[in-house]
Structures are given as C-alpha cells and as structure tokens.
PDB file of N, CA and C in Angstrom:
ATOM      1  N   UNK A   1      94.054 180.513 185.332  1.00  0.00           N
ATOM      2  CA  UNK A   1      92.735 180.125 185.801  1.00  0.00           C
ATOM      3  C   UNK A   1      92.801 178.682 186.272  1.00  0.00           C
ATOM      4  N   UNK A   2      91.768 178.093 187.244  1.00  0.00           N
ATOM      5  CA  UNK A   2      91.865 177.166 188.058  1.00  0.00           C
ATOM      6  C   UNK A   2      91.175 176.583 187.487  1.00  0.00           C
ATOM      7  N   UNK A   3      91.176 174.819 186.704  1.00  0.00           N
ATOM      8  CA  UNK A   3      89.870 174.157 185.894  1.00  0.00           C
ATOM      9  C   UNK A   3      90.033 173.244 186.459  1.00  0.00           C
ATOM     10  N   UNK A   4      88.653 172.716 187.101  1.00  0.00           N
ATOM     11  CA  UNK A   4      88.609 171.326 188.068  1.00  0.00           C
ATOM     12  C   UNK A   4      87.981 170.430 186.722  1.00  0.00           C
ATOM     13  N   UNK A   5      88.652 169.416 186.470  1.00  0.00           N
ATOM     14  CA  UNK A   5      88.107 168.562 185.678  1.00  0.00           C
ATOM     15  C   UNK A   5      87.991 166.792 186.413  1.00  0.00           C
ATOM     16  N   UNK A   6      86.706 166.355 185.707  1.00  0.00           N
ATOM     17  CA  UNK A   6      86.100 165.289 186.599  1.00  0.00           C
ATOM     18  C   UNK A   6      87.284 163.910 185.601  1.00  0.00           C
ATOM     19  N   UNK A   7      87.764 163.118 186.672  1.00  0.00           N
ATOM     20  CA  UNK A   7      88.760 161.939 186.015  1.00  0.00           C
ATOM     21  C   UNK A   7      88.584 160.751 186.348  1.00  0.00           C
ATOM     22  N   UNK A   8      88.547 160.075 185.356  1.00  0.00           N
ATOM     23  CA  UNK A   8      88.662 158.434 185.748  1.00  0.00           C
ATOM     24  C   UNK A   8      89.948 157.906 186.263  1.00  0.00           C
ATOM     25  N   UNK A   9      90.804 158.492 186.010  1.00  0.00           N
ATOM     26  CA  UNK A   9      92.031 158.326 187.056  1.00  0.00           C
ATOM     27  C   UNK A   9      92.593 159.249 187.439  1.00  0.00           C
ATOM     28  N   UNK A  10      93.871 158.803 188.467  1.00  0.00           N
ATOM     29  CA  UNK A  10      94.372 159.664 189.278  1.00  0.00           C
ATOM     30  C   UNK A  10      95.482 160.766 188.471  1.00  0.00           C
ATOM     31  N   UNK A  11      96.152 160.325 187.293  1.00  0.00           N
ATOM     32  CA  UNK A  11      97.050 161.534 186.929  1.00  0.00           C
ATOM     33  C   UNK A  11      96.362 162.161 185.407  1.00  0.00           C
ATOM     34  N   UNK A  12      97.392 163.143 185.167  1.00  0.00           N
ATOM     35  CA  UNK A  12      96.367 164.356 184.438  1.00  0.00           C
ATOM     36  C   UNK A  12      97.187 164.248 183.133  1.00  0.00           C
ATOM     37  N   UNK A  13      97.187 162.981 182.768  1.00  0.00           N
ATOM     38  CA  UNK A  13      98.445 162.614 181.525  1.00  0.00           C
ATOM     39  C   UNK A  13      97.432 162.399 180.514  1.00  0.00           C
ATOM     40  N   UNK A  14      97.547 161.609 179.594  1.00  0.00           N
ATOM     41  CA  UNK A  14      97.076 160.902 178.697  1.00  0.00           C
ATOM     42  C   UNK A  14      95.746 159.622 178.766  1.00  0.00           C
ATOM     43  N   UNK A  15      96.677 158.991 179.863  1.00  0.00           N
ATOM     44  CA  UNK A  15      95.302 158.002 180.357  1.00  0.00           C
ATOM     45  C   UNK A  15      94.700 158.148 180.950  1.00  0.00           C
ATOM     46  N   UNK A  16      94.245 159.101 181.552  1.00  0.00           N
ATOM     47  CA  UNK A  16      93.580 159.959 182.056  1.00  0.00           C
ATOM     48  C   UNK A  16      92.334 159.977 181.501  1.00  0.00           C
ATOM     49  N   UNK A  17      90.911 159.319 181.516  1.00  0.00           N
ATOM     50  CA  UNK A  17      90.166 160.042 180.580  1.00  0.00           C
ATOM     51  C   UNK A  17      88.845 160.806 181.453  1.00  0.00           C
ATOM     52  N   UNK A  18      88.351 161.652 180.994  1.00  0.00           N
ATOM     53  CA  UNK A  18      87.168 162.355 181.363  1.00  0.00           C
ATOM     54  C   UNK A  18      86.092 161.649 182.167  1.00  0.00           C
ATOM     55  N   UNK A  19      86.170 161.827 183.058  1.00  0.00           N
ATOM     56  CA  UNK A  19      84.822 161.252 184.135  1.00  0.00           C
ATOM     57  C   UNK A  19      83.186 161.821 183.600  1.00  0.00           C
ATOM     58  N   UNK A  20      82.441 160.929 182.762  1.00  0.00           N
ATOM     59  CA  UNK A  20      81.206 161.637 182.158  1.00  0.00           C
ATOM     60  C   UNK A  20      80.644 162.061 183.471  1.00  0.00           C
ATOM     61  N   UNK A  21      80.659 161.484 184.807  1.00  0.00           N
ATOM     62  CA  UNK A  21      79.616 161.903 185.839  1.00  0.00           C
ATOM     63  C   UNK A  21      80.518 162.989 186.711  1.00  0.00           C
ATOM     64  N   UNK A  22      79.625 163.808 187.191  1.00  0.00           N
ATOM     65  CA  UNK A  22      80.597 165.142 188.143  1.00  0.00           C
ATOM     66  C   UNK A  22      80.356 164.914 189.165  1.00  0.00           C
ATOM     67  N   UNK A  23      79.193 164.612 190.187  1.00  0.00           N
ATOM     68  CA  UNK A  23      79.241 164.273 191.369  1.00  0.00           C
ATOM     69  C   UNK A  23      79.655 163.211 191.816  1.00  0.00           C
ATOM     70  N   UNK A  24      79.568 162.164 191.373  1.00  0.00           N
ATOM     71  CA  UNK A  24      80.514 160.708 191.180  1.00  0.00           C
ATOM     72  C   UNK A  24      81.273 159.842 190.340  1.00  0.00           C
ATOM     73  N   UNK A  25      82.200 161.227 190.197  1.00  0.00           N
ATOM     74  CA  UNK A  25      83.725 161.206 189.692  1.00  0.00           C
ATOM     75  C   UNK A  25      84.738 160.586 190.444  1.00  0.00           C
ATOM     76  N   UNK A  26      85.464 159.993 189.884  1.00  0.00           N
ATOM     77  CA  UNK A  26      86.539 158.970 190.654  1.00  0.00           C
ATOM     78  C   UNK A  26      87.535 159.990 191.038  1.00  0.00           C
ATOM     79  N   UNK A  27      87.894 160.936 190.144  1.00  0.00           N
ATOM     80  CA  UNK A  27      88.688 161.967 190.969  1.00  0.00           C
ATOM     81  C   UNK A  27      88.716 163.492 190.550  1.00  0.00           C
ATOM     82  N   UNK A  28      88.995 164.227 190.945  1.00  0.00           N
ATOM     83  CA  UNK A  28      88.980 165.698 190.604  1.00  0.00           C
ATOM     84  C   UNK A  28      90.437 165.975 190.435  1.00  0.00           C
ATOM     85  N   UNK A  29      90.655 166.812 188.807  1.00  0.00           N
ATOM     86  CA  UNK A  29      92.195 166.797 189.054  1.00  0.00           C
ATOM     87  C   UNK A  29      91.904 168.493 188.554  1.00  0.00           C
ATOM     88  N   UNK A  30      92.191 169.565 189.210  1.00  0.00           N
ATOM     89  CA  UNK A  30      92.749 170.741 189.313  1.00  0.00           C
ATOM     90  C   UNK A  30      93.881 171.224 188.359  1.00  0.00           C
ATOM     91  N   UNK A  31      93.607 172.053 187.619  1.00  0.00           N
ATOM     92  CA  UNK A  31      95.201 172.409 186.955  1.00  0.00           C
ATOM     93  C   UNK A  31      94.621 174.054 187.060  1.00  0.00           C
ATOM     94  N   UNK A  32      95.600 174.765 186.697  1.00  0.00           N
ATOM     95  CA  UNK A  32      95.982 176.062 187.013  1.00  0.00           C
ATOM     96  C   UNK A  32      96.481 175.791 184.883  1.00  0.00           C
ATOM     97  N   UNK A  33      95.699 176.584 184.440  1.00  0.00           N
ATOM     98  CA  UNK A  33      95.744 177.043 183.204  1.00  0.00           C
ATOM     99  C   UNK A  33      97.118 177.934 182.603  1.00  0.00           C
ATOM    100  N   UNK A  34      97.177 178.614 183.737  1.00  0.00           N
ATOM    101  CA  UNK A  34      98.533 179.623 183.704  1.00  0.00           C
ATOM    102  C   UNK A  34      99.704 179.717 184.041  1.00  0.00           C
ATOM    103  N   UNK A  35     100.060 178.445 184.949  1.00  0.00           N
ATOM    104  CA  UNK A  35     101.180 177.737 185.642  1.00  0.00           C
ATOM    105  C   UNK A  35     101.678 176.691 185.410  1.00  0.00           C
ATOM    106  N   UNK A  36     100.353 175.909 185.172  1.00  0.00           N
ATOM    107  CA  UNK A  36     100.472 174.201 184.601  1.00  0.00           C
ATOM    108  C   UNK A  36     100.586 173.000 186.306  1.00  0.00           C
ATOM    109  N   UNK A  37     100.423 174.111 187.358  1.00  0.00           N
ATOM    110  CA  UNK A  37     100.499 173.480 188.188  1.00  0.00           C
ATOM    111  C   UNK A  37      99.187 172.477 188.750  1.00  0.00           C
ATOM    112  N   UNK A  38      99.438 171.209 188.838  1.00  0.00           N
ATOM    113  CA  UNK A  38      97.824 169.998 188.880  1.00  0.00           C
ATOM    114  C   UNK A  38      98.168 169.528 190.226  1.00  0.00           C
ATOM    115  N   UNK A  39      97.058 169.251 190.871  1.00  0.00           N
ATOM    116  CA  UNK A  39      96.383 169.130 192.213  1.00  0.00           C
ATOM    117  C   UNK A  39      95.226 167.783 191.577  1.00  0.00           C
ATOM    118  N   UNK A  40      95.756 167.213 192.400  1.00  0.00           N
ATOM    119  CA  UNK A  40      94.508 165.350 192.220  1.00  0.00           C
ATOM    120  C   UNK A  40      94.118 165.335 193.594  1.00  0.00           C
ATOM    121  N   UNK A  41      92.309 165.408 193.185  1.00  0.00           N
ATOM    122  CA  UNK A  41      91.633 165.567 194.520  1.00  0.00           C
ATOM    123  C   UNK A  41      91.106 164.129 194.543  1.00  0.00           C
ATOM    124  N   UNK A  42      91.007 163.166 195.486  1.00  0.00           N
ATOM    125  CA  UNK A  42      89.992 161.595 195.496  1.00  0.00           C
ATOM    126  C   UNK A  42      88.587 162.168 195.592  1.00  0.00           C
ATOM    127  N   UNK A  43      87.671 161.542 194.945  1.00  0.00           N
ATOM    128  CA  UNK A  43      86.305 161.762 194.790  1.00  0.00           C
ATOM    129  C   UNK A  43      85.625 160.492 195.455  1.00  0.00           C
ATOM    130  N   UNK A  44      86.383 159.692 196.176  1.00  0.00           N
ATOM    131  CA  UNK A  44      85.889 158.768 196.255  1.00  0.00           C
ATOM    132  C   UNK A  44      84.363 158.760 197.514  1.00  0.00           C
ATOM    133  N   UNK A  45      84.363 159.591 198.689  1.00  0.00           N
ATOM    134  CA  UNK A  45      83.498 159.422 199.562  1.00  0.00           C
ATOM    135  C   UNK A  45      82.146 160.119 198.816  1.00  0.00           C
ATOM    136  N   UNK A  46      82.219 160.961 197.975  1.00  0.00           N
ATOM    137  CA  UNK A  46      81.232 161.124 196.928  1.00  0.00           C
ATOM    138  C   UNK A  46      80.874 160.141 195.545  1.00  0.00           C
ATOM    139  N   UNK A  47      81.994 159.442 195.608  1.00  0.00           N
ATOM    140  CA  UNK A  47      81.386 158.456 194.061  1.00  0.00           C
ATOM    141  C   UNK A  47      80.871 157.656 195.143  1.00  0.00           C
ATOM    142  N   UNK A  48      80.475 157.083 196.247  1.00  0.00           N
ATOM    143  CA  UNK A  48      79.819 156.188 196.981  1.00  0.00           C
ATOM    144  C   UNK A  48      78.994 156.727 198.012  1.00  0.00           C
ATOM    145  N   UNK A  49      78.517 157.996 197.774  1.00  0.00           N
ATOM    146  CA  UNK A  49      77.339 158.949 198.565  1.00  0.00           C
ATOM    147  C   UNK A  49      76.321 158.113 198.054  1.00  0.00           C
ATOM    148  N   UNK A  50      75.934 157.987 199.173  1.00  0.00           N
ATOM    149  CA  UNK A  50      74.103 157.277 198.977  1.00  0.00           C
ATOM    150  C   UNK A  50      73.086 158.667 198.277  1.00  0.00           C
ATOM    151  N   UNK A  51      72.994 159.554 198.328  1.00  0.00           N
ATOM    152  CA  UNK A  51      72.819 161.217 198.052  1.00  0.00           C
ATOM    153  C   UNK A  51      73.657 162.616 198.361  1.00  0.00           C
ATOM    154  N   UNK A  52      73.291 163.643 197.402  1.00  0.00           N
ATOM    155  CA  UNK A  52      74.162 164.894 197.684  1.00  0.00           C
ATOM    156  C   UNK A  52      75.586 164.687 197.281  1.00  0.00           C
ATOM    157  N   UNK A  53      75.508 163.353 196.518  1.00  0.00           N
ATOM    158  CA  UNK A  53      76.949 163.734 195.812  1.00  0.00           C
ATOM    159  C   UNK A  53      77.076 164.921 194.601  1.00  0.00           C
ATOM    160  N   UNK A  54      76.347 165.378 194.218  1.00  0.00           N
ATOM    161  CA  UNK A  54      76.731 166.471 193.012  1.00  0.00           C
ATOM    162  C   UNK A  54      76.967 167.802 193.615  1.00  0.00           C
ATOM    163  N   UNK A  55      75.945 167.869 194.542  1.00  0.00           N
ATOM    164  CA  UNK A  55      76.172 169.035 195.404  1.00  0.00           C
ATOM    165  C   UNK A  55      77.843 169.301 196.503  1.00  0.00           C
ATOM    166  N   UNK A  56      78.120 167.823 197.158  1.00  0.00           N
ATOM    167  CA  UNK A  56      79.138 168.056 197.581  1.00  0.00           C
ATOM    168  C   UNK A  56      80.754 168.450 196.753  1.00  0.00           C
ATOM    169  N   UNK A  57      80.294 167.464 195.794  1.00  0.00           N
ATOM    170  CA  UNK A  57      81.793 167.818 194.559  1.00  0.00           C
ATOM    171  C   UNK A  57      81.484 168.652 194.381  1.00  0.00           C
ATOM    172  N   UNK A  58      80.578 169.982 193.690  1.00  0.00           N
ATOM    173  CA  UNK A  58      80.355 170.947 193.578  1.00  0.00           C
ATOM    174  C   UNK A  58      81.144 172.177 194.400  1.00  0.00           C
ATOM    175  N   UNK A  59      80.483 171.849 195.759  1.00  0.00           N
ATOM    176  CA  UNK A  59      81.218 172.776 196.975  1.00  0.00           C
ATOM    177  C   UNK A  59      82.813 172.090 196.531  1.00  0.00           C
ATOM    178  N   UNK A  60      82.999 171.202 196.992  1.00  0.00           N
ATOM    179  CA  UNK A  60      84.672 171.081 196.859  1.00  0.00           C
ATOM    180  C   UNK A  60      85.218 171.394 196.407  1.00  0.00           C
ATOM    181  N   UNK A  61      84.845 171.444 194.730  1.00  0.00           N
ATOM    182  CA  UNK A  61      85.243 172.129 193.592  1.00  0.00           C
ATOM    183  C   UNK A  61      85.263 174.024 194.203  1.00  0.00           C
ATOM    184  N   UNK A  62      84.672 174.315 194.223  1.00  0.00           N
ATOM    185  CA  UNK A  62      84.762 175.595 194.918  1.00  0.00           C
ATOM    186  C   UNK A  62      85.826 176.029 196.322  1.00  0.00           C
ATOM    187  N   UNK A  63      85.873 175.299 196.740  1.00  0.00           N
ATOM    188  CA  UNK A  63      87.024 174.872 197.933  1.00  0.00           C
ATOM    189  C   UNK A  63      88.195 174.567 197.148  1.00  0.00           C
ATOM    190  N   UNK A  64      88.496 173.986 195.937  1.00  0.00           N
ATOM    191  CA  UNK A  64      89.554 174.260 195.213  1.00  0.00           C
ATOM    192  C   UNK A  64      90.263 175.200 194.866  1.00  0.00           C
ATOM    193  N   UNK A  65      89.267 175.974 194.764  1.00  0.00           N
ATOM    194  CA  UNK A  65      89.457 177.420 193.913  1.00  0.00           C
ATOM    195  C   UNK A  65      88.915 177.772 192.160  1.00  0.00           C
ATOM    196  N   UNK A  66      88.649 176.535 191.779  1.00  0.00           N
ATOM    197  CA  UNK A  66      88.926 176.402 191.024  1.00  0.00           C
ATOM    198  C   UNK A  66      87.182 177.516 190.536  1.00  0.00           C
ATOM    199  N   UNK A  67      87.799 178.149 189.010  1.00  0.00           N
ATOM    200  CA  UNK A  67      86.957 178.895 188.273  1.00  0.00           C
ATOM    201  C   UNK A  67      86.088 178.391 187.059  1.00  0.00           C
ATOM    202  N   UNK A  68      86.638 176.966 186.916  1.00  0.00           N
ATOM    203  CA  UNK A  68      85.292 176.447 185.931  1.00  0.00           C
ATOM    204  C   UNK A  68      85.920 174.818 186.061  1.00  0.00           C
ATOM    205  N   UNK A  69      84.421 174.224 185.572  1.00  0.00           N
ATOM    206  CA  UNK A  69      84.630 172.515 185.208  1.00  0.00           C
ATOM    207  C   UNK A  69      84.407 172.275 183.951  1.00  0.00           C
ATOM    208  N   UNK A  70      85.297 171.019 183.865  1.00  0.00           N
ATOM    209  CA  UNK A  70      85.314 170.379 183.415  1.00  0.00           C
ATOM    210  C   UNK A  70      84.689 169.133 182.850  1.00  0.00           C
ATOM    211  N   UNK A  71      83.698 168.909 182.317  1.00  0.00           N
ATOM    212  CA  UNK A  71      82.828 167.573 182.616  1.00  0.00           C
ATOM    213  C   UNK A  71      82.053 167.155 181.800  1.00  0.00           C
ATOM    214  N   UNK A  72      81.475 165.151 181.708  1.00  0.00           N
ATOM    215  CA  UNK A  72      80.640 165.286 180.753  1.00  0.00           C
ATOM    216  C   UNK A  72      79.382 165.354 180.915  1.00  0.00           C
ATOM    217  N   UNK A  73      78.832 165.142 182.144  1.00  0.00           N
ATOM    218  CA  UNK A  73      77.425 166.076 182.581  1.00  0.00           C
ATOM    219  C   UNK A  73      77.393 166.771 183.948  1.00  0.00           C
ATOM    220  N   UNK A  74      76.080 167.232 184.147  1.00  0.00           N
ATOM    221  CA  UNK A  74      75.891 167.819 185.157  1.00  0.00           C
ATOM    222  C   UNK A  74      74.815 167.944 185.747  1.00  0.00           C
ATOM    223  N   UNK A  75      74.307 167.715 186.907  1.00  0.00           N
ATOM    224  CA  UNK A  75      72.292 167.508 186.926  1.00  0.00           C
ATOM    225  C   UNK A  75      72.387 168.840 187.777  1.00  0.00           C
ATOM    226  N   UNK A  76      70.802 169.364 188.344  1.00  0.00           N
ATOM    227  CA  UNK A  76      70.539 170.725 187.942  1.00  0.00           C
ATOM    228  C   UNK A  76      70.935 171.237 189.826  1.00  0.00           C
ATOM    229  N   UNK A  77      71.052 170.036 190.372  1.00  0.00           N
ATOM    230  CA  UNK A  77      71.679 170.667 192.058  1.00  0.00           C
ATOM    231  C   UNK A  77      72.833 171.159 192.002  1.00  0.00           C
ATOM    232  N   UNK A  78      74.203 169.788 191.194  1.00  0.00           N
ATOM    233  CA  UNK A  78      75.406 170.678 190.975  1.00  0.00           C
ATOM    234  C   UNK A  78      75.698 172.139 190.133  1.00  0.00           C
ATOM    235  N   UNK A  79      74.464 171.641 189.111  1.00  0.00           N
ATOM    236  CA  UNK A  79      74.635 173.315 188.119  1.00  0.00           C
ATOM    237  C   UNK A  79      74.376 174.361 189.589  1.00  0.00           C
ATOM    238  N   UNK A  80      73.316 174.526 190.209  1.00  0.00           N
ATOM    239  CA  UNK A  80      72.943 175.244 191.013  1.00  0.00           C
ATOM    240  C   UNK A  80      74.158 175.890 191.838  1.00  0.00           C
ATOM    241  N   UNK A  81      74.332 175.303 192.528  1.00  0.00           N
ATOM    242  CA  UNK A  81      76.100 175.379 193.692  1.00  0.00           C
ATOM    243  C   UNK A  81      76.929 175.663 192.439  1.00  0.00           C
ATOM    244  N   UNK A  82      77.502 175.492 191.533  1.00  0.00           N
ATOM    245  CA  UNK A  82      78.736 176.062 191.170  1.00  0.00           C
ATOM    246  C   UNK A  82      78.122 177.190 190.770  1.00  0.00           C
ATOM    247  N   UNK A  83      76.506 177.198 189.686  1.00  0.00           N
ATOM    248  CA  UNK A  83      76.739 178.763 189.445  1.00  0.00           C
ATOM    249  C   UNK A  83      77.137 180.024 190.225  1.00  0.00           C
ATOM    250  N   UNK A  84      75.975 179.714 191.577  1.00  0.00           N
ATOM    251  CA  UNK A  84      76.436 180.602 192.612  1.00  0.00           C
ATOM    252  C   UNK A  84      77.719 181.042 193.048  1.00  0.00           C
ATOM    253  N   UNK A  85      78.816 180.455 192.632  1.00  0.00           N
ATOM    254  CA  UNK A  85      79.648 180.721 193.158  1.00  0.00           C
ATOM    255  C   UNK A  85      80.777 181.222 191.850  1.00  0.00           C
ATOM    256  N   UNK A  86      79.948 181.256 191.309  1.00  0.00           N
ATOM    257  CA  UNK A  86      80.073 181.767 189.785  1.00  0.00           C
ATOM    258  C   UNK A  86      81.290 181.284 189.003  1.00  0.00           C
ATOM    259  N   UNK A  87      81.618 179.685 188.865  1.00  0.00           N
ATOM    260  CA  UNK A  87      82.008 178.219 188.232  1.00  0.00           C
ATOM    261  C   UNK A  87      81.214 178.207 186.780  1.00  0.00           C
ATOM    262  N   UNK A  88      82.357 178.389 186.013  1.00  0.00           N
ATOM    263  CA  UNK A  88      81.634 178.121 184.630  1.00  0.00           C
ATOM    264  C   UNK A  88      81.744 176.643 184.292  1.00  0.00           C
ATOM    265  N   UNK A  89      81.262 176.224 183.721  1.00  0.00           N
ATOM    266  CA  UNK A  89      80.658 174.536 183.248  1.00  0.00           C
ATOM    267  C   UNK A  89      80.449 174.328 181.845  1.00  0.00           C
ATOM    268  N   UNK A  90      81.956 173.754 181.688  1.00  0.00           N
ATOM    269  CA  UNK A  90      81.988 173.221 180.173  1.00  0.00           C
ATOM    270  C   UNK A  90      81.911 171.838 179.824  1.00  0.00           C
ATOM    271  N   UNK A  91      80.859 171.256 179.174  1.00  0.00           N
ATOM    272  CA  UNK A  91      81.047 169.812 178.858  1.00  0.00           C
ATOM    273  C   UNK A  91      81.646 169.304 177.754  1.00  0.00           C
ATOM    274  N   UNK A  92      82.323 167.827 177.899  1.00  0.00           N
ATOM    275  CA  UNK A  92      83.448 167.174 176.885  1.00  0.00           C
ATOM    276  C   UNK A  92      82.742 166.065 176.475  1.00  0.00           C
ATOM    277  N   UNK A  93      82.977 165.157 175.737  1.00  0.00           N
ATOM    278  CA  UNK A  93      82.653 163.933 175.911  1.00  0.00           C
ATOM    279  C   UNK A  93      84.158 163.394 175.226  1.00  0.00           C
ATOM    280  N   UNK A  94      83.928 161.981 175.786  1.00  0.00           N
ATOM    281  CA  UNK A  94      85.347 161.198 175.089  1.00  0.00           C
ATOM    282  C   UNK A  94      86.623 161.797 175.144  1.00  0.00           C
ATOM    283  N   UNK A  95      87.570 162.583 175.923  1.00  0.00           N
ATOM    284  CA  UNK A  95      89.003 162.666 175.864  1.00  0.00           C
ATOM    285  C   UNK A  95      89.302 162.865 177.072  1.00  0.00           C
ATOM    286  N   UNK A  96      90.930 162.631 177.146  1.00  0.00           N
ATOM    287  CA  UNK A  96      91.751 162.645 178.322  1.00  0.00           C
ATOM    288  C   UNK A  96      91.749 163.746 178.846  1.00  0.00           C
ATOM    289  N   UNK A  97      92.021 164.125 180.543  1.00  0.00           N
ATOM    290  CA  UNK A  97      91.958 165.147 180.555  1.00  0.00           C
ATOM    291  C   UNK A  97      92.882 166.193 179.910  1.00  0.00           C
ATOM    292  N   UNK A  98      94.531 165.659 179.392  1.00  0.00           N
ATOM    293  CA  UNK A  98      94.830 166.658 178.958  1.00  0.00           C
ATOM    294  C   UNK A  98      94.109 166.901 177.640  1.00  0.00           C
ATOM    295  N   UNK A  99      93.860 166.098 176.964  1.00  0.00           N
ATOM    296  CA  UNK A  99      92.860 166.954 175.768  1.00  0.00           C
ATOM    297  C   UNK A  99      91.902 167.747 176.143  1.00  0.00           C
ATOM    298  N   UNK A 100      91.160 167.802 177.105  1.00  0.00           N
ATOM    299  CA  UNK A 100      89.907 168.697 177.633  1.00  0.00           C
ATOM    300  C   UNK A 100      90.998 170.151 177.788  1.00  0.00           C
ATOM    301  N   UNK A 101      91.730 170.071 178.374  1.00  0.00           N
ATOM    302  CA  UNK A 101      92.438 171.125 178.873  1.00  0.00           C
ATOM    303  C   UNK A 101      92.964 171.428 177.714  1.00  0.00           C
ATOM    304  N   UNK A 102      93.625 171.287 176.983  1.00  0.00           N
ATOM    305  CA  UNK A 102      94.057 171.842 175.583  1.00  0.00           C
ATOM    306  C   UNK A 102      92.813 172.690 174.624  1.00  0.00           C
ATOM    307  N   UNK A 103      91.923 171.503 174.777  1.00  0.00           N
ATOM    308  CA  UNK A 103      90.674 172.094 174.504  1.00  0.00           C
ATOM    309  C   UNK A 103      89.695 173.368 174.794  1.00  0.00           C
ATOM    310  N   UNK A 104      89.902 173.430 176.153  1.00  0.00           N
ATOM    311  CA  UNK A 104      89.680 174.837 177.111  1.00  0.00           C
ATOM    312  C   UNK A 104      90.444 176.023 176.762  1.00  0.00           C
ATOM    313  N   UNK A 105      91.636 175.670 176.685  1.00  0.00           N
ATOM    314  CA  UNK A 105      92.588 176.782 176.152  1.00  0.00           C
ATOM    315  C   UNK A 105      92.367 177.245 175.269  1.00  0.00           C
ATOM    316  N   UNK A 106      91.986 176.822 173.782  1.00  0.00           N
ATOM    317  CA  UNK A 106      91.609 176.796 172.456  1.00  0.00           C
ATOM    318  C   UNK A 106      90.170 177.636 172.357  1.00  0.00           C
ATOM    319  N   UNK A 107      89.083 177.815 173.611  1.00  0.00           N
ATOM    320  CA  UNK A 107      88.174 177.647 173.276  1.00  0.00           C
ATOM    321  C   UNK A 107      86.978 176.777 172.972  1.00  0.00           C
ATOM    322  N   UNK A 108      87.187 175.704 172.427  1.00  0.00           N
ATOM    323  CA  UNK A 108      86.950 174.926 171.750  1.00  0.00           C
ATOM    324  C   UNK A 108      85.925 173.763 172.536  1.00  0.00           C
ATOM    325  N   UNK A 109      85.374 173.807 174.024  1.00  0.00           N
ATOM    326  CA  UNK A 109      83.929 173.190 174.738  1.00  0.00           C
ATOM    327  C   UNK A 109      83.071 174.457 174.700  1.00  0.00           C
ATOM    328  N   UNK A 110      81.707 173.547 174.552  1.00  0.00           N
ATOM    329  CA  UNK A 110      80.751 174.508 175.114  1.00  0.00           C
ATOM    330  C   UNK A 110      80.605 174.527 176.631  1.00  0.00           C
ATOM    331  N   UNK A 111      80.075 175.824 176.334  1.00  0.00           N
ATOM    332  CA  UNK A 111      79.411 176.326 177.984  1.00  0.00           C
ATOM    333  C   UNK A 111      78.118 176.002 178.085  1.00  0.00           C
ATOM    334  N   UNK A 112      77.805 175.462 179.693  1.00  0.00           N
ATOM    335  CA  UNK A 112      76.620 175.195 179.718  1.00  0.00           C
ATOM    336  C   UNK A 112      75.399 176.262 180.278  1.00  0.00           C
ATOM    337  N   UNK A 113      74.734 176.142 180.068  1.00  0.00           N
ATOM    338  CA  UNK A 113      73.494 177.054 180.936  1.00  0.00           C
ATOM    339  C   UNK A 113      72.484 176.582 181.452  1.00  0.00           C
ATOM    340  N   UNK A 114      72.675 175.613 181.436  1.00  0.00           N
ATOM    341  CA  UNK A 114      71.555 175.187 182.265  1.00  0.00           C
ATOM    342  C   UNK A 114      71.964 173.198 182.515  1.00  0.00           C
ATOM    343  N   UNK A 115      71.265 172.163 183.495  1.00  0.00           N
ATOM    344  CA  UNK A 115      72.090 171.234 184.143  1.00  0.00           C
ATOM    345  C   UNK A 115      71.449 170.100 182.415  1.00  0.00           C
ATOM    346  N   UNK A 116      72.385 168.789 181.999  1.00  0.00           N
ATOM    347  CA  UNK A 116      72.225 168.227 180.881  1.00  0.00           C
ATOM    348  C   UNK A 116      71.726 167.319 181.413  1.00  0.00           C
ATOM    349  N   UNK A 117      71.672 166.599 182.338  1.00  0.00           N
ATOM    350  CA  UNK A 117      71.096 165.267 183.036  1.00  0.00           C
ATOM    351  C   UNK A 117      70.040 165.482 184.472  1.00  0.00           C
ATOM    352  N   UNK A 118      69.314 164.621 184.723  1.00  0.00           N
ATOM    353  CA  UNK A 118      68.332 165.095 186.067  1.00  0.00           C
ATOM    354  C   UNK A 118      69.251 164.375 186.997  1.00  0.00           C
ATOM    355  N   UNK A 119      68.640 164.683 188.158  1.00  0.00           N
ATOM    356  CA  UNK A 119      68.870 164.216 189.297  1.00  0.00           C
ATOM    357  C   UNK A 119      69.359 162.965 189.576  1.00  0.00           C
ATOM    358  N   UNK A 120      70.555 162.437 190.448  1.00  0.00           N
ATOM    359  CA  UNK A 120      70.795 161.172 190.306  1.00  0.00           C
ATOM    360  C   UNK A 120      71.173 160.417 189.068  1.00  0.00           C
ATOM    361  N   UNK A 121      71.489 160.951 188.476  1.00  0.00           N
ATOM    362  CA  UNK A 121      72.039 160.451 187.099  1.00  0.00           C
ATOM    363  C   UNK A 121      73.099 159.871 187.434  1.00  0.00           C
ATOM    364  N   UNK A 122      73.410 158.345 186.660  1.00  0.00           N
ATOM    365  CA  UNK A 122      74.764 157.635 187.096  1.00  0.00           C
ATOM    366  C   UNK A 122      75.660 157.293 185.777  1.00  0.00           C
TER     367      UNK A 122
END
C-alpha cells in the first residue's frame, strides 16, 4: 500500500519528523508499505499558496497513488478531496516519519472521519 505522509524534511529516516499541517507541508514523502520503496514529493508551491493549499496536496496526494495519509491534521476541504477518492486519513502527533510508518503497519494511528482543524489552519 501507498502512504503519503506529510514531512518536515526531505528524507524518510529518522530526522524526519511529521509535518502537523497537510496542505502546507514542507514535503510529501510516499512509501509503498510492501516494497519499502520512498518517493519525496516538494510541497513547497503549496506551503506558500496564498489559498487551496489543502485541497491541492490533497489532489497530489492522489496523483501519487498513494491509498492513505499520513498526518497531524486535516481541515474539512482536504478531508473532502481525499475521501472521494477514497484516501484513508490517519493522524500522528510527534514522530518521525519512519515511526508513523512503523506505526501504520502495527495498526496503531487512528482513523479519521471527519476534518480535526477548520479552514486555513496553520
């Protein structure tokens, strides 16, 4: 499975830690659950969207391929666009991404159902 997780930096190691915001995330890093193969997307023309940044990472994320996120929130435009495209949405707080991903594997985030932050949330 394809998990787009939101990153404060560019590799998917240790220092790596969890981007709390999803539409203006510094980067999107992709891993393939079943391969181990990681893809680092720049988030940058969306972490500096004047608007429609949640919505655009959203689509991108979907343009990944990817089948669920990673993240520590989500406001209710991006929930909207990934559900549709039927992107499950698990939130973390505090760890690297490989801990999120270890974490995913395990089970061990909740799923969301509905968006944790409003609109424009930074």
């Amino acid at each position: 499975m394809k998990v787009a997780i939101t990153a404060q930096g560019k590799g998917s190691g240790d220092a790596s830690e969890v981007d709390p915001r999803f539409g203006r995330a510094e980067w999107i890093i992709v891993v393939d659950t079943e391969t181990g193969d990681v893809q680092t997307h720049d988030n940058a023309v969306n972490l500096n969207a004047v608007s429609g940044a949640g919505v655009q990472t959203a689509t991108n994320v979907v343009d990944f391929g990817a089948e669920a996120v990673i993240t520590g929130n989500v406001g209710p435009k991006a929930f909207r666009t990934l559900c549709a495209a039927d992107v499950r949405i698990f939130l973390v707080e505090n760890c690297t991404v490989k801990e999120a991903v270890e974490k995913f594997k395990k089970g061990e985030l909740r799923e969301v159902d509905r968006a944790n932050v409003e609109s424009h949330w930074r």
